[in-house]
C-alpha atoms as a PDB file:
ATOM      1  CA  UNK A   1     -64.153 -21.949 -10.254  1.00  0.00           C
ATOM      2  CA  UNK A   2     -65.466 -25.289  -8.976  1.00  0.00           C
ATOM      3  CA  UNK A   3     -64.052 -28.203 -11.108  1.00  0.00           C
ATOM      4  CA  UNK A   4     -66.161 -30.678  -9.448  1.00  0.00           C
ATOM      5  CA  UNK A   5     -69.670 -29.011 -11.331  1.00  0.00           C
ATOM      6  CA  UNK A   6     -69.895 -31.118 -14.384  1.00  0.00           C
ATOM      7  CA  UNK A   7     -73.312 -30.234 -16.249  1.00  0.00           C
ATOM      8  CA  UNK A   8     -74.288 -31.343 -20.052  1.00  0.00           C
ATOM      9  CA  UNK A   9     -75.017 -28.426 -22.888  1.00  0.00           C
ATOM     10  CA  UNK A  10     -78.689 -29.777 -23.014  1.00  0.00           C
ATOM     11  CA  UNK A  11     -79.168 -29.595 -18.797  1.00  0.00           C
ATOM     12  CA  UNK A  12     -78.051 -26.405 -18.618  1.00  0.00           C
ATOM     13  CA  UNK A  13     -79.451 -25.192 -21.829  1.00  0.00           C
ATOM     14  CA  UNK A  14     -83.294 -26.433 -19.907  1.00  0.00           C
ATOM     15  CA  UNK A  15     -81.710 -24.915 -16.744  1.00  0.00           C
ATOM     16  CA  UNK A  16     -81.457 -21.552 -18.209  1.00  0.00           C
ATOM     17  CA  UNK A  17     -84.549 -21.685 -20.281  1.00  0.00           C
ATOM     18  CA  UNK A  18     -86.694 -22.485 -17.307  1.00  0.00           C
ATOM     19  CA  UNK A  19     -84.919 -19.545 -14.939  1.00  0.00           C
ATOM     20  CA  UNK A  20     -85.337 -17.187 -17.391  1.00  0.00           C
ATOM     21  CA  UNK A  21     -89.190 -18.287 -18.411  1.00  0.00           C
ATOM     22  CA  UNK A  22     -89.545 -17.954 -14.491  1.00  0.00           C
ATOM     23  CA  UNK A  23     -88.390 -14.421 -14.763  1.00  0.00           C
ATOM     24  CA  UNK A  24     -91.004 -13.622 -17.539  1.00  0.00           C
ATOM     25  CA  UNK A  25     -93.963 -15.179 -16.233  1.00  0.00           C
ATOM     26  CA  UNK A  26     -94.025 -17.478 -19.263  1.00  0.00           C
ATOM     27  CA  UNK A  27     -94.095 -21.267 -20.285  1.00  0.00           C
ATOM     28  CA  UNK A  28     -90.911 -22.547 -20.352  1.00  0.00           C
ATOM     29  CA  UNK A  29     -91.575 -24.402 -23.836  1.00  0.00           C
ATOM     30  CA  UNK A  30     -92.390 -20.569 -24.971  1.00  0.00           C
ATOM     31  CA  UNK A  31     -88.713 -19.643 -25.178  1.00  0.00           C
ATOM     32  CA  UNK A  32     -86.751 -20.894 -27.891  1.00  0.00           C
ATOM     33  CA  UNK A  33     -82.966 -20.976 -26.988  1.00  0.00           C
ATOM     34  CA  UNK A  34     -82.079 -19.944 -30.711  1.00  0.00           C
ATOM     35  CA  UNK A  35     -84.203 -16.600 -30.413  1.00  0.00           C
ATOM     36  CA  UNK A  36     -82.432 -13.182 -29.229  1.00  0.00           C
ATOM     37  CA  UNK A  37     -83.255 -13.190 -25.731  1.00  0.00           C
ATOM     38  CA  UNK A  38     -83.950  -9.171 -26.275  1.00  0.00           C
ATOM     39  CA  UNK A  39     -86.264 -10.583 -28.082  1.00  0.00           C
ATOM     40  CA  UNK A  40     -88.187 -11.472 -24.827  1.00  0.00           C
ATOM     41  CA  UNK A  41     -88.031  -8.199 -22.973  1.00  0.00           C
ATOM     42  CA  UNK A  42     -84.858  -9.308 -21.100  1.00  0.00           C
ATOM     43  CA  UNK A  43     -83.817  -5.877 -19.809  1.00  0.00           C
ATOM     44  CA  UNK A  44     -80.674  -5.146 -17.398  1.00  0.00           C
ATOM     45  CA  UNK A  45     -82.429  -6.004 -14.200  1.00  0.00           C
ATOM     46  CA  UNK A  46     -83.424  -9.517 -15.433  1.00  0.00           C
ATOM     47  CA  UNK A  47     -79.932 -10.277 -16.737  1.00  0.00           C
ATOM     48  CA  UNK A  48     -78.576  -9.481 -13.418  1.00  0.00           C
ATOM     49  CA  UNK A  49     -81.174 -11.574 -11.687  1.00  0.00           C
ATOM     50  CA  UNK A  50     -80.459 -14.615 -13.878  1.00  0.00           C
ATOM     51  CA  UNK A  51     -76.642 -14.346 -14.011  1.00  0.00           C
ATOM     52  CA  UNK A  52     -76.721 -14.235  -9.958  1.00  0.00           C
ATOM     53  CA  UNK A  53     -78.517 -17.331 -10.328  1.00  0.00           C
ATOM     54  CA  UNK A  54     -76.494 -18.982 -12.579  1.00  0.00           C
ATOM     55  CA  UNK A  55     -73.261 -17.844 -10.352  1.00  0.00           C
ATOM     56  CA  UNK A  56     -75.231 -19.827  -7.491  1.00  0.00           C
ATOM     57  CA  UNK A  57     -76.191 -22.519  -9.207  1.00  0.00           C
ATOM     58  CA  UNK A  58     -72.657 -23.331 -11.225  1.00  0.00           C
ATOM     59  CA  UNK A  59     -70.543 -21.706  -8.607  1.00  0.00           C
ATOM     60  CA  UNK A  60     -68.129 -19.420 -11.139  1.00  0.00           C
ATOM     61  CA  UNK A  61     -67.882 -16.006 -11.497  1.00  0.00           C
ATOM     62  CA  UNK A  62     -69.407 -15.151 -14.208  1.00  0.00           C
ATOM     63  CA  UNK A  63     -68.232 -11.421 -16.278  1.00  0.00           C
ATOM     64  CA  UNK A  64     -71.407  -9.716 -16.690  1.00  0.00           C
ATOM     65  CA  UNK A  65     -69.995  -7.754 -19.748  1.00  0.00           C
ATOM     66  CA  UNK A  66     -68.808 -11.040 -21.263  1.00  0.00           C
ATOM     67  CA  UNK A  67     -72.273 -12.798 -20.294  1.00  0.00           C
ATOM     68  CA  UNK A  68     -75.084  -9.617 -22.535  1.00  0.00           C
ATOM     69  CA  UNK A  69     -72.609 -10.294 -25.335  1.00  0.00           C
ATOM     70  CA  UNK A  70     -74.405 -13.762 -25.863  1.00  0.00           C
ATOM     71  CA  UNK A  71     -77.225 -12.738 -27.450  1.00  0.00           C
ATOM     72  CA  UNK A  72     -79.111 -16.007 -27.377  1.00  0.00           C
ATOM     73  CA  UNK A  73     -79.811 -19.221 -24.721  1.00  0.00           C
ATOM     74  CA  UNK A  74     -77.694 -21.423 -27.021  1.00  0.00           C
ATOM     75  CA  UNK A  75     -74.985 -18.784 -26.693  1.00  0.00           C
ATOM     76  CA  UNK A  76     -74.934 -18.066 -23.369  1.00  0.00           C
ATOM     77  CA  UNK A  77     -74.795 -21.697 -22.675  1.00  0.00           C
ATOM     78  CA  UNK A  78     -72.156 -22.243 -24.684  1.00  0.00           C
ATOM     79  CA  UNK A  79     -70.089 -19.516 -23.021  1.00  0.00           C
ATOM     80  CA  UNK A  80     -70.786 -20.710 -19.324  1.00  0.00           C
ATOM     81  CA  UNK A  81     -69.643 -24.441 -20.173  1.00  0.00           C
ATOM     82  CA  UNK A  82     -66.680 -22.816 -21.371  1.00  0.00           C
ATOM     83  CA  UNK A  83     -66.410 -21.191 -17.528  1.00  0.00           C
ATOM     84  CA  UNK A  84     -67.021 -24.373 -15.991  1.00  0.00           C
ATOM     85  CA  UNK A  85     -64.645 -26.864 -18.056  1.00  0.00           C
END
Protein backbone atom coordinates (compact mmCIF):
# COMPACT_ATOMS: atom_id res chain seq x y z
CA UNK A 1 0.00 0.00 0.00
CA UNK A 2 1.22 3.45 -1.07
CA UNK A 3 0.38 6.08 1.66
CA UNK A 4 1.47 8.86 -0.44
CA UNK A 5 -1.91 8.28 -3.05
CA UNK A 6 -4.38 10.61 -1.54
CA UNK A 7 -7.57 10.76 -3.93
CA UNK A 8 -11.19 12.37 -2.95
CA UNK A 9 -14.55 9.97 -2.94
CA UNK A 10 -15.88 12.20 -5.87
CA UNK A 11 -12.31 11.80 -8.13
CA UNK A 12 -12.27 8.43 -7.84
CA UNK A 13 -15.93 7.87 -7.93
CA UNK A 14 -15.51 9.87 -11.91
CA UNK A 15 -12.30 7.75 -12.16
CA UNK A 16 -14.12 4.56 -11.95
CA UNK A 17 -17.19 5.62 -13.77
CA UNK A 18 -15.22 6.69 -16.78
CA UNK A 19 -12.90 3.22 -16.79
CA UNK A 20 -15.70 1.25 -16.57
CA UNK A 21 -17.95 3.35 -19.32
CA UNK A 22 -14.62 2.80 -21.38
CA UNK A 23 -15.04 -0.87 -20.92
CA UNK A 24 -18.72 -0.77 -22.19
CA UNK A 25 -18.44 1.36 -25.07
CA UNK A 26 -20.79 3.84 -23.38
CA UNK A 27 -21.06 7.60 -22.28
CA UNK A 28 -19.63 8.04 -19.19
CA UNK A 29 -22.70 10.28 -17.93
CA UNK A 30 -24.73 6.87 -18.90
CA UNK A 31 -23.61 5.08 -15.74
CA UNK A 32 -25.05 6.02 -12.61
CA UNK A 33 -22.72 5.08 -9.64
CA UNK A 34 -25.90 4.16 -7.46
CA UNK A 35 -27.07 1.44 -10.10
CA UNK A 36 -25.91 -2.39 -9.70
CA UNK A 37 -23.08 -2.46 -11.93
CA UNK A 38 -24.56 -6.12 -13.08
CA UNK A 39 -26.86 -4.04 -14.08
CA UNK A 40 -24.54 -2.96 -17.00
CA UNK A 41 -23.39 -6.31 -18.28
CA UNK A 42 -20.24 -6.18 -16.07
CA UNK A 43 -19.27 -9.85 -16.36
CA UNK A 44 -15.98 -11.54 -14.76
CA UNK A 45 -13.65 -10.53 -17.51
CA UNK A 46 -14.53 -6.79 -17.19
CA UNK A 47 -14.18 -6.82 -13.40
CA UNK A 48 -10.80 -8.19 -13.78
CA UNK A 49 -9.90 -5.66 -16.41
CA UNK A 50 -11.05 -2.73 -14.26
CA UNK A 51 -9.70 -3.93 -10.88
CA UNK A 52 -6.10 -4.34 -12.71
CA UNK A 53 -6.60 -0.88 -13.54
CA UNK A 54 -7.53 0.39 -10.47
CA UNK A 55 -4.44 -1.69 -8.79
CA UNK A 56 -2.30 0.49 -11.37
CA UNK A 57 -3.75 3.46 -10.97
CA UNK A 58 -4.01 3.53 -6.83
CA UNK A 59 -1.10 1.22 -6.39
CA UNK A 60 -2.83 -1.38 -3.62
CA UNK A 61 -3.66 -4.71 -3.90
CA UNK A 62 -6.85 -4.94 -4.25
CA UNK A 63 -8.91 -8.66 -3.05
CA UNK A 64 -10.85 -9.49 -6.00
CA UNK A 65 -13.39 -11.49 -3.82
CA UNK A 66 -13.70 -8.49 -1.49
CA UNK A 67 -13.89 -6.01 -4.63
CA UNK A 68 -17.59 -8.20 -6.76
CA UNK A 69 -19.01 -7.94 -3.25
CA UNK A 70 -19.58 -4.10 -3.94
CA UNK A 71 -22.31 -4.26 -5.95
CA UNK A 72 -22.42 -0.64 -7.02
CA UNK A 73 -19.73 2.42 -8.16
CA UNK A 74 -20.57 4.21 -4.88
CA UNK A 75 -19.67 0.96 -3.14
CA UNK A 76 -16.78 -0.01 -4.65
CA UNK A 77 -15.46 3.40 -4.13
CA UNK A 78 -16.12 3.43 -0.83
CA UNK A 79 -14.28 0.15 -0.24
CA UNK A 80 -11.02 1.18 -2.21
CA UNK A 81 -10.67 4.57 -0.12
CA UNK A 82 -10.86 2.36 2.69
CA UNK A 83 -7.58 0.41 0.98
CA UNK A 84 -5.88 3.51 0.39
CA UNK A 85 -6.35 5.49 3.85
Amino acid sequence: MNGSVTISHDELQAWLVDRIAFYLDRPPENIDPTVELARYGIDSVYAISIISDIEDHLQVEVDVAEARKRETVTALTDYLLELTG
